[in-house]
N, C-alpha and C. Protein backbone atom coordinates (compact mmCIF):
# COMPACT_ATOMS: atom_id res chain seq x y z
N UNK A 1 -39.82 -95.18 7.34
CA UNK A 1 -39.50 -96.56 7.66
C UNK A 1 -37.99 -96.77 7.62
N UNK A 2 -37.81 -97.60 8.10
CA UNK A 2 -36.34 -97.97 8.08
C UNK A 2 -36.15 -99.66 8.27
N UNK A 3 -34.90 -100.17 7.62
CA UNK A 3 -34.30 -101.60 7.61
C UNK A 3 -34.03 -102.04 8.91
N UNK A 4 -34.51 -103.02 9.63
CA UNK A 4 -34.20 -103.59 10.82
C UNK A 4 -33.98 -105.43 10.53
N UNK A 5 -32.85 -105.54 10.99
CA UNK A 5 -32.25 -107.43 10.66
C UNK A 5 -32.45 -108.12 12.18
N UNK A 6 -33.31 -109.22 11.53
CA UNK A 6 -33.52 -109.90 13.23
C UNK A 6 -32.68 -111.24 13.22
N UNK A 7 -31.34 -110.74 14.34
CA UNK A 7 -30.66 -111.71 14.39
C UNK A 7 -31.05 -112.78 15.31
N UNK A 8 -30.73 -114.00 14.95
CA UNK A 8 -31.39 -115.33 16.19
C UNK A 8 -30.25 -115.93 17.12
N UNK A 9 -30.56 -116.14 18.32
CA UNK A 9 -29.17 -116.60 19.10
C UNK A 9 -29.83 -118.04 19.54
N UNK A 10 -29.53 -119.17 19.10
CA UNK A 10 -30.44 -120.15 20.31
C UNK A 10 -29.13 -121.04 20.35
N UNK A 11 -27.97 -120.48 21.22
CA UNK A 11 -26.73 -121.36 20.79
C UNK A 11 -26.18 -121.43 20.18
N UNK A 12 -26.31 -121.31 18.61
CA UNK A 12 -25.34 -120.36 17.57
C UNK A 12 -26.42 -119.35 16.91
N UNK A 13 -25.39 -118.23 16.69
CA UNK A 13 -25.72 -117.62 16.13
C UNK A 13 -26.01 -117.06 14.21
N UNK A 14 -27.03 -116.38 14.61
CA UNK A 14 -27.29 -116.44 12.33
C UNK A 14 -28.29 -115.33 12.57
N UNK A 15 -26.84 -114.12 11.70
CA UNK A 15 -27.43 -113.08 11.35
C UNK A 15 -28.30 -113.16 10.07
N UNK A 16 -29.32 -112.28 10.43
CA UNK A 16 -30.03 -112.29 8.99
C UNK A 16 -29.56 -110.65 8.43
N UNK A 17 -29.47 -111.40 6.90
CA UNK A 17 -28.42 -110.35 6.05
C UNK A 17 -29.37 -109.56 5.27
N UNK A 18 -30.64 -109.96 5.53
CA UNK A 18 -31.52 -109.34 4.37
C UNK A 18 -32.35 -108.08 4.88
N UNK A 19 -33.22 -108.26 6.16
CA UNK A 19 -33.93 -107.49 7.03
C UNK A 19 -34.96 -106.74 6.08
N UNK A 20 -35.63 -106.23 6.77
CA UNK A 20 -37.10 -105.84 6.59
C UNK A 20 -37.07 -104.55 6.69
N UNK A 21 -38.53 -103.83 5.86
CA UNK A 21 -38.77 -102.16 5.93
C UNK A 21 -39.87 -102.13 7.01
N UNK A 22 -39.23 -101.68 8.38
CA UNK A 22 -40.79 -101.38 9.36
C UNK A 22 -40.80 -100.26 10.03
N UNK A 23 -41.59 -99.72 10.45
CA UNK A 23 -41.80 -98.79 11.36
C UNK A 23 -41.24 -99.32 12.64
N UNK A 24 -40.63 -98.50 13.03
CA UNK A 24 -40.42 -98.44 14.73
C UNK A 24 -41.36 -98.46 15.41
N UNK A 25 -41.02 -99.01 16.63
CA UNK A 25 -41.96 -98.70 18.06
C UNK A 25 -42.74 -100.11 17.73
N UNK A 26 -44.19 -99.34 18.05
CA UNK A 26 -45.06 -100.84 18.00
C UNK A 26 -45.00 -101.53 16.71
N UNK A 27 -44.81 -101.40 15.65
CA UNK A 27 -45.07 -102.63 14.67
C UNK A 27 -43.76 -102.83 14.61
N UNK A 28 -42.44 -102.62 14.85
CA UNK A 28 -41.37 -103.56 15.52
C UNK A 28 -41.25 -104.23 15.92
N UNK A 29 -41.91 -104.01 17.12
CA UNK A 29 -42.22 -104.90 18.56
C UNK A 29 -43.19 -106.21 18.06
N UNK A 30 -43.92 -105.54 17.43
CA UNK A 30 -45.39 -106.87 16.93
C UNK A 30 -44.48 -108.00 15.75
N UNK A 31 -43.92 -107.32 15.13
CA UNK A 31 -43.58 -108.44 14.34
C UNK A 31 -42.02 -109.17 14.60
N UNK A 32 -41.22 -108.52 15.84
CA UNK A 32 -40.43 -109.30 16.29
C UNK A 32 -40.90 -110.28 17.30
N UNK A 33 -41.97 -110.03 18.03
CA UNK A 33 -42.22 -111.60 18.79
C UNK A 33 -43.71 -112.16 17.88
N UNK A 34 -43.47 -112.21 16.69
CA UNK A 34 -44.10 -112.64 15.61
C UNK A 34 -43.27 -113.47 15.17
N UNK A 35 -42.05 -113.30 15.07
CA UNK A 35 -40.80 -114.00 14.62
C UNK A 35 -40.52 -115.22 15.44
N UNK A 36 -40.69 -114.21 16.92
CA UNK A 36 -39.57 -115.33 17.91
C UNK A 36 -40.64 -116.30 18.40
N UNK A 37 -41.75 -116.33 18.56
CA UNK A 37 -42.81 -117.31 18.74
C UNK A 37 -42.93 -117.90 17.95
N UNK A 38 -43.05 -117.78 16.57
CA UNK A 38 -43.32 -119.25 15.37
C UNK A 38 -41.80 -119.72 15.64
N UNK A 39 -40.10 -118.91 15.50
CA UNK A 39 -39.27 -119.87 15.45
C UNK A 39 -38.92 -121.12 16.84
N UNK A 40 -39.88 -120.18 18.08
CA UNK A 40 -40.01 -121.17 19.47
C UNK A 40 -40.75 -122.62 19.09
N UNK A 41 -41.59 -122.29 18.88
CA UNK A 41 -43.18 -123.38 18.29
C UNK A 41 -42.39 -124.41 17.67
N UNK A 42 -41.53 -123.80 16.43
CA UNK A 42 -40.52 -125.11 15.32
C UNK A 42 -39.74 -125.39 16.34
N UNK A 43 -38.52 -124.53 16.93
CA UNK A 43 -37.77 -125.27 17.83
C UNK A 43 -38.17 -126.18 19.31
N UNK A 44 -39.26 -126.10 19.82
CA UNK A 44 -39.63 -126.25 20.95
C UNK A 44 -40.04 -127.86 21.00
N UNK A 45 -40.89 -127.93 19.59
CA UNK A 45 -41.36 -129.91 19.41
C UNK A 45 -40.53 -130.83 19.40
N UNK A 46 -38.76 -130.31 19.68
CA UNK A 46 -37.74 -131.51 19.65
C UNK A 46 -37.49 -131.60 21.03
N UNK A 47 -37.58 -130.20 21.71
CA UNK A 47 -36.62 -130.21 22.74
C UNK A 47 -37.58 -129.85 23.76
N UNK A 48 -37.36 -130.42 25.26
CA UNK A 48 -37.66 -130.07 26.56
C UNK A 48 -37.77 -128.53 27.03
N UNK A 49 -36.30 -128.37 27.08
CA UNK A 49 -36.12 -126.73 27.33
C UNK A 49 -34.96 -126.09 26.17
N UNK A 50 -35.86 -125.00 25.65
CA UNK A 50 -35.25 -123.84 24.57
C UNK A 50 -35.24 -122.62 25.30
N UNK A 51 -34.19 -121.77 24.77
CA UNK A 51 -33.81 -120.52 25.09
C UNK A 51 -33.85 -119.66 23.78
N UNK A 52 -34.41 -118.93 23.12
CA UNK A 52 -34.14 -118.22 22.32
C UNK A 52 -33.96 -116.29 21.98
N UNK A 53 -32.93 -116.37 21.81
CA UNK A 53 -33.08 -114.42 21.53
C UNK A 53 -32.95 -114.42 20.11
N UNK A 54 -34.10 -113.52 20.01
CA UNK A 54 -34.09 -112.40 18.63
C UNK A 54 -33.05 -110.75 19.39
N UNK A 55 -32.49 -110.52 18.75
CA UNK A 55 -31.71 -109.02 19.08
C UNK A 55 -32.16 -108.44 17.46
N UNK A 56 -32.43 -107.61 17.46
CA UNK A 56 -33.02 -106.63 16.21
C UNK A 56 -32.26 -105.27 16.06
N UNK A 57 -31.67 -105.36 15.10
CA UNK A 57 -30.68 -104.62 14.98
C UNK A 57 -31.06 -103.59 14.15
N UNK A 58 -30.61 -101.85 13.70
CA UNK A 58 -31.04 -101.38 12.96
C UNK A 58 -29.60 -101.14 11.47
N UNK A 59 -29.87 -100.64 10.65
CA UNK A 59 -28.31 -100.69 9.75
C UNK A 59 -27.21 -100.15 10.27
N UNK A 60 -27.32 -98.87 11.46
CA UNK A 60 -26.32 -98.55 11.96
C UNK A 60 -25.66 -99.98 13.00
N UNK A 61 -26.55 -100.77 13.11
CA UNK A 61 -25.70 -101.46 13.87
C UNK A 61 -26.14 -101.50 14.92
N UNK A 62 -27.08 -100.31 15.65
CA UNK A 62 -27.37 -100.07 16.98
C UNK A 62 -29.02 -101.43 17.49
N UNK A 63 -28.52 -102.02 18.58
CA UNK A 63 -30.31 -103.10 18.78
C UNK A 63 -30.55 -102.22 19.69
N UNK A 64 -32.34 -101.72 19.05
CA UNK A 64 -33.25 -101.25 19.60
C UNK A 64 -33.83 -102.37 20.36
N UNK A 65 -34.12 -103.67 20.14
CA UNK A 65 -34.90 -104.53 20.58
C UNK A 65 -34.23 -105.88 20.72
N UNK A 66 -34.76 -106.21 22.04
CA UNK A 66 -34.27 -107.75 21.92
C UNK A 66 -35.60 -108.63 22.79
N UNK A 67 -35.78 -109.92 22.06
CA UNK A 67 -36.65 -110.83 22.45
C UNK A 67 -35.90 -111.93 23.43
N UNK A 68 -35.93 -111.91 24.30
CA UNK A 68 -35.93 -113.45 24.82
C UNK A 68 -37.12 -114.53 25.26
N UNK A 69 -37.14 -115.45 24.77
CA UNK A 69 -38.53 -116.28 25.06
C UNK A 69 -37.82 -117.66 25.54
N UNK A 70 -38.07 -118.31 26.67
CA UNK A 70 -37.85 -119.67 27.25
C UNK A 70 -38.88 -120.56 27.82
N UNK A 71 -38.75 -121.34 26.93
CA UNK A 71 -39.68 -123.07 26.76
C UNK A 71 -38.94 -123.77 27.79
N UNK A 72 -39.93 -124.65 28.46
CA UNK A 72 -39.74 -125.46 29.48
C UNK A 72 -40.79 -126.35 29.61
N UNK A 73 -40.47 -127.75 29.18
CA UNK A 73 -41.80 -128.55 28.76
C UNK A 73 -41.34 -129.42 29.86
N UNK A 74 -42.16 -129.94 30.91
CA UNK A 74 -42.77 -130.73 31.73
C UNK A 74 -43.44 -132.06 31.43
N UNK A 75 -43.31 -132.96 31.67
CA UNK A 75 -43.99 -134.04 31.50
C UNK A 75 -44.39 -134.76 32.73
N UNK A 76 -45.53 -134.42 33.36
CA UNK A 76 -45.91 -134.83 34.88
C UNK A 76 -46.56 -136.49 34.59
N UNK A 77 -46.74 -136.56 35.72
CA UNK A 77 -46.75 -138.09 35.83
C UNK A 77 -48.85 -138.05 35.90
N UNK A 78 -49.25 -138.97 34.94
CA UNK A 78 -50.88 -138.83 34.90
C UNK A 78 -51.66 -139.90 36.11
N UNK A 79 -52.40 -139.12 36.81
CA UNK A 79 -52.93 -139.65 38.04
C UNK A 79 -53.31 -141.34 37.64
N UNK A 80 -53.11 -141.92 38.36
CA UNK A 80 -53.77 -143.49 38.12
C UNK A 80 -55.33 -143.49 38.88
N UNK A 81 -56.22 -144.27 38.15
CA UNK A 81 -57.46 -144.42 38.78
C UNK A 81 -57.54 -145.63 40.34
């Protein structure tokens, strides 16, 4: 296993200083858009349209992974009878 820090970009940025022990490959992958979907869900109920990247970094420094996920909430007009 190894330490991987999932940094968040949604306009400013905030490294996380602490990071996690995971396996590479798939349970990387699973629990970084594990991350970036619950922090979409919180950010998404204020705002219309969100942009968010997770970049997942390993201790050398090097990102194996990056998430981008973009919300785009619509509000259509409801048919009249």
């Amino acid at each position: 296993m190894a330490r991987f820090f999932f940094d968040i970009h949604d306009g400013t940025n905030l490294c996380d200083p602490v990071g996690r022990d995971l396996e590479a490959g798939v349970i990387l992958r699973a629990e970084a858009l594990k991350v970036v979907t619950n922090l979409m869900a919180a950010e998404a109920e204020d705002a219309r349209e969100s942009t968010l990247v997770l970049s997942v970094r390993d201790e050398s420094g090097t990102i194996p992974l990056k998430v981008r996920i973009v919300c785009q909430v619509e509000e259509c007009e409801q048919p009249r009878d």
